[in-house]
N, C-alpha and C. Protein backbone atom coordinates (compact mmCIF):
# COMPACT_ATOMS: atom_id res chain seq x y z
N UNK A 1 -29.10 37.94 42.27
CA UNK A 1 -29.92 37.16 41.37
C UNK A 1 -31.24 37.90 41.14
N UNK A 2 -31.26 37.98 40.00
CA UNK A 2 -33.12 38.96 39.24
C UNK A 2 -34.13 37.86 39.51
N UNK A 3 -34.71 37.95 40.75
CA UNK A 3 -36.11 37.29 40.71
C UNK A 3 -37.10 37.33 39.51
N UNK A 4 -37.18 38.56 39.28
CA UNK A 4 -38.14 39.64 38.64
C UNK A 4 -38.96 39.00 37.60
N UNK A 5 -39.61 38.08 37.10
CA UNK A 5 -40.00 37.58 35.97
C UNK A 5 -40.00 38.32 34.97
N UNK A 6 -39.52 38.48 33.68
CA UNK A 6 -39.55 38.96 32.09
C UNK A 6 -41.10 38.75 31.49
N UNK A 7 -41.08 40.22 31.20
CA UNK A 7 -42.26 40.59 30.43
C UNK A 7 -42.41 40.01 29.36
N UNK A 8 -43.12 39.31 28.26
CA UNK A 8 -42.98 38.93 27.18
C UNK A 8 -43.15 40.01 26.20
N UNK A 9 -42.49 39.81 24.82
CA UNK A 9 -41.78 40.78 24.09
C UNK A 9 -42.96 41.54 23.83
N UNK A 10 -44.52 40.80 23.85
CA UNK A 10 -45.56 41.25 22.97
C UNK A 10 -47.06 40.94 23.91
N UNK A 11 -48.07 41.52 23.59
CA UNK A 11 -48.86 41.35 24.11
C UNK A 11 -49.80 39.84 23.63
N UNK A 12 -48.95 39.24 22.45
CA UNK A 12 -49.28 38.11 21.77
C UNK A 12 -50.06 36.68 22.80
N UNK A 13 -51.17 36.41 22.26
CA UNK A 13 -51.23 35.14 23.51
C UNK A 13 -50.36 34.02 23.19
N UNK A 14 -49.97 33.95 22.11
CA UNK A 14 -49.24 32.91 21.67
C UNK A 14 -47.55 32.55 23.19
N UNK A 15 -47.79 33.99 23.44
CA UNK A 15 -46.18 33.53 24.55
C UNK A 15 -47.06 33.49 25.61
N UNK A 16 -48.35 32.79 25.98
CA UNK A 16 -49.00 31.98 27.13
C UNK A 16 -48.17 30.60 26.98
N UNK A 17 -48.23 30.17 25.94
CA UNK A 17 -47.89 29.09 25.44
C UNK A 17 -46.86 28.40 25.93
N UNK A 18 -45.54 29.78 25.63
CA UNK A 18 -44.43 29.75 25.94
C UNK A 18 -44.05 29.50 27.18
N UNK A 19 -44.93 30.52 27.78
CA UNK A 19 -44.33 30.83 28.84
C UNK A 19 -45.04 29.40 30.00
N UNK A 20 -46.07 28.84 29.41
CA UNK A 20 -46.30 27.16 30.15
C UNK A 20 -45.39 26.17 29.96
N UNK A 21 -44.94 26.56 29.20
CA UNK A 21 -43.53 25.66 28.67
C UNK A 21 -42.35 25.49 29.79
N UNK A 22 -42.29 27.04 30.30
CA UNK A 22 -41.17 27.09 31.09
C UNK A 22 -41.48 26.95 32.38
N UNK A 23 -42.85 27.45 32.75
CA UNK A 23 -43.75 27.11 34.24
C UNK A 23 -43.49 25.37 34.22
N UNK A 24 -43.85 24.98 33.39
CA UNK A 24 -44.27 23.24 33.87
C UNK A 24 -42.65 22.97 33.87
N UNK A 25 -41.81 23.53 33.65
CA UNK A 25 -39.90 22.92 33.97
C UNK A 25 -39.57 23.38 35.05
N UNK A 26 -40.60 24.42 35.42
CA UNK A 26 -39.96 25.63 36.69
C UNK A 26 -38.94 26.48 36.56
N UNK A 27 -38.72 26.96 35.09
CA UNK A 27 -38.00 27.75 34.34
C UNK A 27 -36.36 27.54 34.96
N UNK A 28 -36.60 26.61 34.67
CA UNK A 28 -35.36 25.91 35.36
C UNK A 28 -33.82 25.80 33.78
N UNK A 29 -32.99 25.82 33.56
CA UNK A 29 -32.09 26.38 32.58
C UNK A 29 -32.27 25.37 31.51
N UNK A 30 -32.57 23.64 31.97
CA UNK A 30 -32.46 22.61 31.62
C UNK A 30 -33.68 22.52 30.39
N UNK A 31 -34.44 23.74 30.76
CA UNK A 31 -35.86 23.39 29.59
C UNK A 31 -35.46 24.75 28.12
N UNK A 32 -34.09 24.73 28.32
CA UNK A 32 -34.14 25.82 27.18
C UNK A 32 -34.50 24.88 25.72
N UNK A 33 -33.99 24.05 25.22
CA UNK A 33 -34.72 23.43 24.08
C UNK A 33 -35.97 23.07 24.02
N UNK A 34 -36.51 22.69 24.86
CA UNK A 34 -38.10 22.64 24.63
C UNK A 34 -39.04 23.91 24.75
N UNK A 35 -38.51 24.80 25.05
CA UNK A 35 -38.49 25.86 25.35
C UNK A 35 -38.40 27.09 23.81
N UNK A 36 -37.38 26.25 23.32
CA UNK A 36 -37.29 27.12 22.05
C UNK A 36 -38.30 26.04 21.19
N UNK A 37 -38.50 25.10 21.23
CA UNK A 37 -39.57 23.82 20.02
C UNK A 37 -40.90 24.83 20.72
N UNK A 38 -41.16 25.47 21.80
CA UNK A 38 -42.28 25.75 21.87
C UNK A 38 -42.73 27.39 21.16
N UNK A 39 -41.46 27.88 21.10
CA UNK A 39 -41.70 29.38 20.65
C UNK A 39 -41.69 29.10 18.75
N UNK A 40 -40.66 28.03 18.59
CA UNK A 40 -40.55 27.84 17.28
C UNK A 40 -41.98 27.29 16.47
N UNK A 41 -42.84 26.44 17.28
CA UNK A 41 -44.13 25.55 17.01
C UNK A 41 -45.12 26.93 17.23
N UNK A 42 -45.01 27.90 17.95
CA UNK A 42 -45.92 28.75 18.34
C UNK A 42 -46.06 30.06 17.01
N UNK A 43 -44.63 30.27 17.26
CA UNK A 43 -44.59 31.86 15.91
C UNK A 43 -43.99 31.11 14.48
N UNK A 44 -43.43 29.90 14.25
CA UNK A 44 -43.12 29.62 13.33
C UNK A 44 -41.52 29.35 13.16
N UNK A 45 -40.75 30.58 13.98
CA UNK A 45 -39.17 30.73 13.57
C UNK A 45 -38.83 31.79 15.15
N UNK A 46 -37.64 31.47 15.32
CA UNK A 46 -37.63 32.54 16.69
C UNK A 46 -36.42 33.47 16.01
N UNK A 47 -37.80 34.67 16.67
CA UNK A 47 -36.73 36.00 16.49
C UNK A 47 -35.87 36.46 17.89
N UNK A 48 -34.97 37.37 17.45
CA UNK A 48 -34.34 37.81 18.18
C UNK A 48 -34.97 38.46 20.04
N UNK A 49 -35.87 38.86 19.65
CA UNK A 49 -37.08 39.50 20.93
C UNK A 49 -37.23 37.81 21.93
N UNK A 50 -37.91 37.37 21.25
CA UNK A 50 -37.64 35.63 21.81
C UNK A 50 -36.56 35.24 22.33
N UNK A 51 -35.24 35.53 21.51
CA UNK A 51 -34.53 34.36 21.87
C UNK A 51 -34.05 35.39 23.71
N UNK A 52 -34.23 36.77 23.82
CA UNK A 52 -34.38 37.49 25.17
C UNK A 52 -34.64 37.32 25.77
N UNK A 53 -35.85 36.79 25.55
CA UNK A 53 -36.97 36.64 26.49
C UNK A 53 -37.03 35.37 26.74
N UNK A 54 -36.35 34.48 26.33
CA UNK A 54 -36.71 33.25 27.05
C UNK A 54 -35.15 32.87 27.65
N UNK A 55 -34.24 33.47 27.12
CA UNK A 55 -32.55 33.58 27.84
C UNK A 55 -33.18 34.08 29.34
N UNK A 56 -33.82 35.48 29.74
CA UNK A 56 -33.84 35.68 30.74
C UNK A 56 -34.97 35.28 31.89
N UNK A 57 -35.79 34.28 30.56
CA UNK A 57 -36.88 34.12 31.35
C UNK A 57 -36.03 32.42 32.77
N UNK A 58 -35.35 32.15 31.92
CA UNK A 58 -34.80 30.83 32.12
C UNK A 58 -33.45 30.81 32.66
N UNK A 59 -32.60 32.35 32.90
CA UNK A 59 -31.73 32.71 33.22
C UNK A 59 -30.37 32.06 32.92
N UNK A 60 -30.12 31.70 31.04
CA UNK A 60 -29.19 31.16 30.58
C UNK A 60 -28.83 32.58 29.65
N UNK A 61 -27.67 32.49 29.54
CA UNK A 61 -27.13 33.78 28.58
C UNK A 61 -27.43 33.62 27.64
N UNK A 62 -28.07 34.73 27.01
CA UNK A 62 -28.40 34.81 25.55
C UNK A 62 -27.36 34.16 24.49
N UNK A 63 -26.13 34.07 24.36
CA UNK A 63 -25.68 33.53 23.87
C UNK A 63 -25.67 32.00 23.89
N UNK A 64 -25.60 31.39 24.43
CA UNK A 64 -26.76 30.04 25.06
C UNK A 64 -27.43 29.61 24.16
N UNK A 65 -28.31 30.55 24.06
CA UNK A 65 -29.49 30.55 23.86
C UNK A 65 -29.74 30.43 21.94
N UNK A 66 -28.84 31.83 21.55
CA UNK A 66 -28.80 31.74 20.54
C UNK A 66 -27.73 30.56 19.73
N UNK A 67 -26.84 30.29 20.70
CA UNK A 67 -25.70 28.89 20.17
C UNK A 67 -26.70 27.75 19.81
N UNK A 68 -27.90 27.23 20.80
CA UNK A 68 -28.74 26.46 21.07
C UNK A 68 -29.67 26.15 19.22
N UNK A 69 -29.97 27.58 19.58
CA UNK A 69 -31.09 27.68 18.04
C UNK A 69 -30.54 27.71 16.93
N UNK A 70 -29.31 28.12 16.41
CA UNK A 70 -28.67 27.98 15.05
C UNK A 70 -27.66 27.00 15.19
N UNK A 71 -27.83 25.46 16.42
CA UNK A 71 -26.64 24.31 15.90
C UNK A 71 -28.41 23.61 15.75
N UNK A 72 -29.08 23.18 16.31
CA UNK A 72 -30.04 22.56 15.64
C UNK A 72 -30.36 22.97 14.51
N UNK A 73 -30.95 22.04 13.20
CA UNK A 73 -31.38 22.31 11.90
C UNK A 73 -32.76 22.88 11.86
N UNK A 74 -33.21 22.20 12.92
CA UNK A 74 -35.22 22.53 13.11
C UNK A 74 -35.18 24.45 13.45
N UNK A 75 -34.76 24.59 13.62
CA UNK A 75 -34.75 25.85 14.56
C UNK A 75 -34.79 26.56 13.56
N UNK A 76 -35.16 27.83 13.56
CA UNK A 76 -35.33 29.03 12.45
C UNK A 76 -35.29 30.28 12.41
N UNK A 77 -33.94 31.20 12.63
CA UNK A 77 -34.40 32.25 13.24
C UNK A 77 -34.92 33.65 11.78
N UNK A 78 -35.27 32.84 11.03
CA UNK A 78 -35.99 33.78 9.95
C UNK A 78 -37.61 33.14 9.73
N UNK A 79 -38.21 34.11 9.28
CA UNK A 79 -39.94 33.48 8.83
C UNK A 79 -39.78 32.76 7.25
N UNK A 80 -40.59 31.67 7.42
CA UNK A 80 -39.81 30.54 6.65
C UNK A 80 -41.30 30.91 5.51
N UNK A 81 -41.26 30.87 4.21
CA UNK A 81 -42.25 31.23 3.26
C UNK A 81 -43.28 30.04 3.31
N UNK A 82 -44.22 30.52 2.37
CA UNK A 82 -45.20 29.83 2.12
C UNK A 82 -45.02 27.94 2.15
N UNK A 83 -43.95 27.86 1.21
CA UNK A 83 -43.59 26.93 0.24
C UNK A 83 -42.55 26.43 1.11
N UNK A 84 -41.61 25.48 0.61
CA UNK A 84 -40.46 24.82 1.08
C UNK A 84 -39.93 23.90 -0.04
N UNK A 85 -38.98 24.38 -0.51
CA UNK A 85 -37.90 23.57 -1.32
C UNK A 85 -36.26 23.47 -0.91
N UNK A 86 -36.02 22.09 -0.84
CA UNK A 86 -35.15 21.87 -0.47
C UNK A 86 -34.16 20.89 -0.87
N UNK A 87 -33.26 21.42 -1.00
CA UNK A 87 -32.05 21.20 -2.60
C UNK A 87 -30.87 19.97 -1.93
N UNK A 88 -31.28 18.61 -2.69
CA UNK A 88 -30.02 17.94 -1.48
C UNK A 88 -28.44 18.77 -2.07
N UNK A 89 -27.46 18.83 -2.00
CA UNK A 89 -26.13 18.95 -2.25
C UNK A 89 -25.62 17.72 -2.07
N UNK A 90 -25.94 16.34 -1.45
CA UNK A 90 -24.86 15.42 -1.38
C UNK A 90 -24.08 14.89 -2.97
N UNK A 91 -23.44 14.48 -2.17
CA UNK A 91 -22.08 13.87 -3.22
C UNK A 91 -23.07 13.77 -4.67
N UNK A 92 -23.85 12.33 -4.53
CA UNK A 92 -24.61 11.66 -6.35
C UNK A 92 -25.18 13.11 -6.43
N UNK A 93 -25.86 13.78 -5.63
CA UNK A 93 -27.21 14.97 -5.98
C UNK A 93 -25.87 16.18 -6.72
N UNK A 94 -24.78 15.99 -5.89
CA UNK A 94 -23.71 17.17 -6.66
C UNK A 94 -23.15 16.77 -7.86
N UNK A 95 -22.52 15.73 -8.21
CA UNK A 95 -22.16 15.02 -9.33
C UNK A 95 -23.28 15.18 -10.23
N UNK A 96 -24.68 15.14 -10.19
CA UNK A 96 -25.44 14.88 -11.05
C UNK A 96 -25.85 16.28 -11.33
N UNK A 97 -25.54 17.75 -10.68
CA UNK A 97 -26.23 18.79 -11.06
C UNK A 97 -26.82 19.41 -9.92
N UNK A 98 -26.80 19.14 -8.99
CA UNK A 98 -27.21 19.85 -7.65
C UNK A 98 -26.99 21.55 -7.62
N UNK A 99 -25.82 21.78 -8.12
CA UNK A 99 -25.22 23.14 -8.19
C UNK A 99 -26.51 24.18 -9.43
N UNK A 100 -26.53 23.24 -10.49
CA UNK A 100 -26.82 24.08 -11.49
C UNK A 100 -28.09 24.23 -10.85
N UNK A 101 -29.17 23.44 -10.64
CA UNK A 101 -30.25 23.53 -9.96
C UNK A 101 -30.23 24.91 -8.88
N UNK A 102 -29.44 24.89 -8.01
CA UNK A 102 -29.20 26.10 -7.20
C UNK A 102 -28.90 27.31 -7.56
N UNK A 103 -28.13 27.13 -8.95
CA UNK A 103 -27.73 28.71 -9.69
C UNK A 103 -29.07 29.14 -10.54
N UNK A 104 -29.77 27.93 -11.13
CA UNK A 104 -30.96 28.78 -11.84
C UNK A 104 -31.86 29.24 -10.92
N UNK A 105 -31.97 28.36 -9.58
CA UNK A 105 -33.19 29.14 -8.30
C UNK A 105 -32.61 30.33 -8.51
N UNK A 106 -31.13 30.78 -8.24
CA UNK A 106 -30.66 31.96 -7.58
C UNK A 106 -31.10 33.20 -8.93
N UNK A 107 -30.80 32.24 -9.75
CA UNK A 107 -30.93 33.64 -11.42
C UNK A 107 -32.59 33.91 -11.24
N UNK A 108 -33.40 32.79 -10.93
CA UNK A 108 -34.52 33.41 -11.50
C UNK A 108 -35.31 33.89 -10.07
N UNK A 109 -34.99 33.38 -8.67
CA UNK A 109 -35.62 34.20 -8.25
C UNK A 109 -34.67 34.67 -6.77
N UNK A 110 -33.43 35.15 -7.09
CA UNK A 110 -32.85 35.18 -6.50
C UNK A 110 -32.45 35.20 -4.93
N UNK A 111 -32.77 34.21 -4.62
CA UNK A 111 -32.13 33.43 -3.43
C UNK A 111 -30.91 32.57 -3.51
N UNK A 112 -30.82 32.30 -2.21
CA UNK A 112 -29.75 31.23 -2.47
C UNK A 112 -30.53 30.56 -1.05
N UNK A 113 -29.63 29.00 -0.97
CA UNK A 113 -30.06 28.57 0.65
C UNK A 113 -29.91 29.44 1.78
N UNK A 114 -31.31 29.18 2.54
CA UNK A 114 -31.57 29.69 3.96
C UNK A 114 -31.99 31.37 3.41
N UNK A 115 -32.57 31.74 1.84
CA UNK A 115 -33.49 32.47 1.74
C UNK A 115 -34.96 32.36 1.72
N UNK A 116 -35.63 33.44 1.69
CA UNK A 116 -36.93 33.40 1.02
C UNK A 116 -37.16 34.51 0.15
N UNK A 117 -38.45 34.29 -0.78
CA UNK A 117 -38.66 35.04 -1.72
C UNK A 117 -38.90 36.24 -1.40
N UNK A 118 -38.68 37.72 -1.91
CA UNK A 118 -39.90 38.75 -1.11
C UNK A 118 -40.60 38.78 -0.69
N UNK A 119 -41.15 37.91 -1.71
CA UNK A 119 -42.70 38.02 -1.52
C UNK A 119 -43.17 36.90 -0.48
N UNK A 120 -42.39 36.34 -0.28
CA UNK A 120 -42.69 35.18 0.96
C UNK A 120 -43.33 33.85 0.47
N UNK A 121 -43.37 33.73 -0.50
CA UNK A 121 -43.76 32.42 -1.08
C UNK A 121 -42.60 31.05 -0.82
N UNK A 122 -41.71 31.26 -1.13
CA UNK A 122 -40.51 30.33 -1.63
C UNK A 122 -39.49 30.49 -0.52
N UNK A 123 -39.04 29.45 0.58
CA UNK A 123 -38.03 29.59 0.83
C UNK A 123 -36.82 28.36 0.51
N UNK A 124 -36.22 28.58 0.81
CA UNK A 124 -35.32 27.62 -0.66
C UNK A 124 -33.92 27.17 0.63
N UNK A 125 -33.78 25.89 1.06
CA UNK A 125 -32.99 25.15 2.11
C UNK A 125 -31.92 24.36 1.19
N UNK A 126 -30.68 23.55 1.99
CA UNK A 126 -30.07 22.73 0.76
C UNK A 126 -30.02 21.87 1.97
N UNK A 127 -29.29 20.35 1.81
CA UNK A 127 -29.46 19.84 2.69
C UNK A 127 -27.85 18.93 2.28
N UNK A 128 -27.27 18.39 3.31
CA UNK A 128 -26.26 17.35 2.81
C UNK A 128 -26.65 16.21 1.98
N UNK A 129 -27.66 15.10 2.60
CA UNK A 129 -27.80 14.00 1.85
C UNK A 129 -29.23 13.67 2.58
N UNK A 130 -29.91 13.71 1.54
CA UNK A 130 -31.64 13.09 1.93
C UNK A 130 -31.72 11.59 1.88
N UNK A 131 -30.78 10.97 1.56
CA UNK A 131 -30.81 9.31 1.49
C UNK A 131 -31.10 8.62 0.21
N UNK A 132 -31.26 9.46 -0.65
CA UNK A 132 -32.46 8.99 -1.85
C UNK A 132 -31.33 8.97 -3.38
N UNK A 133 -29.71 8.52 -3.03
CA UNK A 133 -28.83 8.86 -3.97
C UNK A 133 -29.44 8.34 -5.16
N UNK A 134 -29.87 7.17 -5.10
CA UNK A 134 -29.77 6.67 -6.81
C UNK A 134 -31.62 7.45 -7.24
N UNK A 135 -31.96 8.24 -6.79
CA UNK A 135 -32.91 9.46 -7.57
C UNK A 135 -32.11 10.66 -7.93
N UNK A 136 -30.92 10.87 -7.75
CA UNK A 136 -30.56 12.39 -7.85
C UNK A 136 -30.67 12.87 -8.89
N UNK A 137 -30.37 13.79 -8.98
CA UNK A 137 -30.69 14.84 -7.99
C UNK A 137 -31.61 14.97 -7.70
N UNK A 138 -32.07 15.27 -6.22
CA UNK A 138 -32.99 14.88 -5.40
C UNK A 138 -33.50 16.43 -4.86
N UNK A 139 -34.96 16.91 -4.41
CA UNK A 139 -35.05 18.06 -4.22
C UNK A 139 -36.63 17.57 -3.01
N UNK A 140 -36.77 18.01 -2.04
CA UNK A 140 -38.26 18.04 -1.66
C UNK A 140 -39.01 19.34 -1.14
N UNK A 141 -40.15 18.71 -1.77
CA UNK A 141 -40.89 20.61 -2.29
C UNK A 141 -42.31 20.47 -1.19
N UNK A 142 -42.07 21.29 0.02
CA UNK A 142 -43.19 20.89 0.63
C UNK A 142 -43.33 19.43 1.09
N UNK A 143 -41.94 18.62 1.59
CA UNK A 143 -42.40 17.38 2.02
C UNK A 143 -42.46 16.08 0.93
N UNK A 144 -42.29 16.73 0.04
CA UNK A 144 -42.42 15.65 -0.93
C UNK A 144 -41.19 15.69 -1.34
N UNK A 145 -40.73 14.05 -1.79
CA UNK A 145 -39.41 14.06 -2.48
C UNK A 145 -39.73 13.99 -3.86
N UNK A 146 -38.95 14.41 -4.96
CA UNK A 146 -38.63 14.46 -6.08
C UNK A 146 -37.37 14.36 -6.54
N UNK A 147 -37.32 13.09 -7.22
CA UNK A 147 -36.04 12.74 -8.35
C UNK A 147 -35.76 12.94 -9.23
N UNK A 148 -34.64 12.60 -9.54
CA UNK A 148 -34.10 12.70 -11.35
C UNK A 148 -34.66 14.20 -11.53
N UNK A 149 -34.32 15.01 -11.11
CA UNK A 149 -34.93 16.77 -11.23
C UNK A 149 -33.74 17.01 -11.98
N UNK A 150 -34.27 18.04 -13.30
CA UNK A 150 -33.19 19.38 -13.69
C UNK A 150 -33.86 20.60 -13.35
N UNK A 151 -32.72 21.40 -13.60
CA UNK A 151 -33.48 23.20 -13.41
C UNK A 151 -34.54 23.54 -13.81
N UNK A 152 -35.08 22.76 -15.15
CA UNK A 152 -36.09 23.54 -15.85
C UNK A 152 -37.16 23.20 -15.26
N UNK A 153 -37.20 21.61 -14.55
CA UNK A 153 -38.52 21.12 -13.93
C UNK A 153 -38.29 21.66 -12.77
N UNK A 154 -37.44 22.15 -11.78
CA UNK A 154 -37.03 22.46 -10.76
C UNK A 154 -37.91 24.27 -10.41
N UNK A 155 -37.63 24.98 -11.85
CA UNK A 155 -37.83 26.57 -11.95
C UNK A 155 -39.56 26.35 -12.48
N UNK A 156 -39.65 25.56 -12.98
CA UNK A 156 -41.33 25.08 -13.64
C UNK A 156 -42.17 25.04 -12.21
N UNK A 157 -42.04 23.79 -11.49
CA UNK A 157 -42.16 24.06 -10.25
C UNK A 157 -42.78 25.33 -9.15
N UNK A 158 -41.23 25.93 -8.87
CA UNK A 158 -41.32 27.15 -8.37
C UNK A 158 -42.45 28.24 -8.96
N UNK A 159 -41.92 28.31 -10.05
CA UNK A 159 -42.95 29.14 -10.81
C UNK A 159 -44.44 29.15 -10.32
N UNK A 160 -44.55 27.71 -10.25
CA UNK A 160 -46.39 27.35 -9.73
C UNK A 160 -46.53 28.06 -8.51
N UNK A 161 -45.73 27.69 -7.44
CA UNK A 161 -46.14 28.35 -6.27
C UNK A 161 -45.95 30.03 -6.63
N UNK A 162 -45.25 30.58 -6.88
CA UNK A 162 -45.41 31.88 -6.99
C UNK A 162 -45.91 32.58 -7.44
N UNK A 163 -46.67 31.63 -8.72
CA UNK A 163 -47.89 32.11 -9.53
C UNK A 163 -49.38 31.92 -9.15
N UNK A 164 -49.25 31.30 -8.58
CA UNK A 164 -50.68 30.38 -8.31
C UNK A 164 -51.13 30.40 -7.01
N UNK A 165 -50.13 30.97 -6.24
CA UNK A 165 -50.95 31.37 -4.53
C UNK A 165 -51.42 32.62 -4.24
């Protein structure tokens, strides 16, 4: 058994943070999800260097580790843009145009879900069902919901953030 405590990936203070996370559990295997809410709340999205370093800090197999962070939805292992739009797909939101909404994001600034823009402004999520059927198609931009959306108000939108930040 590796006593040895794991170096953190970076000289960052931000993995003090982390690494109190796993001190106050006693890096015990049982604190790997709070464990990842703390690296995720700290850098934003956990990268690969992370998800290492806290597999061995906590001595669960990286695979674990990484199974852990991509079945939760919160979890992120990419840097998530400026912005946040997020496209329902359920059933009324698909019937009503959900798709086309997603093909003009993709034409005009080509992403699709679980991208972001180059430029890091826009990252663009879809979701099953936000609850909000009789608005559909339904989209929330930054937290906010928005109904009865087509592409053009949808790409109008976008446009702002990418123009205007």
């Amino acid at each position: 058994m590796n006593l040895t405590k794991p170096a953190p990936p970076s000289e960052d203070k931000r993995w003090r943070l982390v690494e109190g996370t796993m001190r106050r559990n006693g890096y015990e295997p049982h604190a790997l999800i709070e464990t990842l809410h703390t690296v995720q709340e700290s850098f934003g999205y956990i990268d690969e260097d992370a998800l290492k370093f806290v597999s061995a800090s906590l001595q669960v197999p990286l695979a674990r580790a990484y199974g852990v962070a991509t079945f939760y939805h919160f979890f992120t292992l990419k840097p998530q843009g400026e912005h946040t739009c997020v496209v329902c797909t359920g059933t009324a939101c698909y019937i009503k145009g959900a798709n086309a909404i997603l093909e003009a994001i993709k034409n005009e600034f080509g992403i699709t879900p679980g991208e972001t823009t180059d430029d890091g402004k826009v990252s663009l999520l879809s979701a099953r069902c936000l609850g909000s059927c009789g608005l559909a198609p339904v989209a929330v931009f930054d937290g906010e919901i928005v109904g009865n959306l087509d592409a053009p108000r949808v790409i109008e939108r976008l446009r702002r953030w990418v123009g205007n930040d």
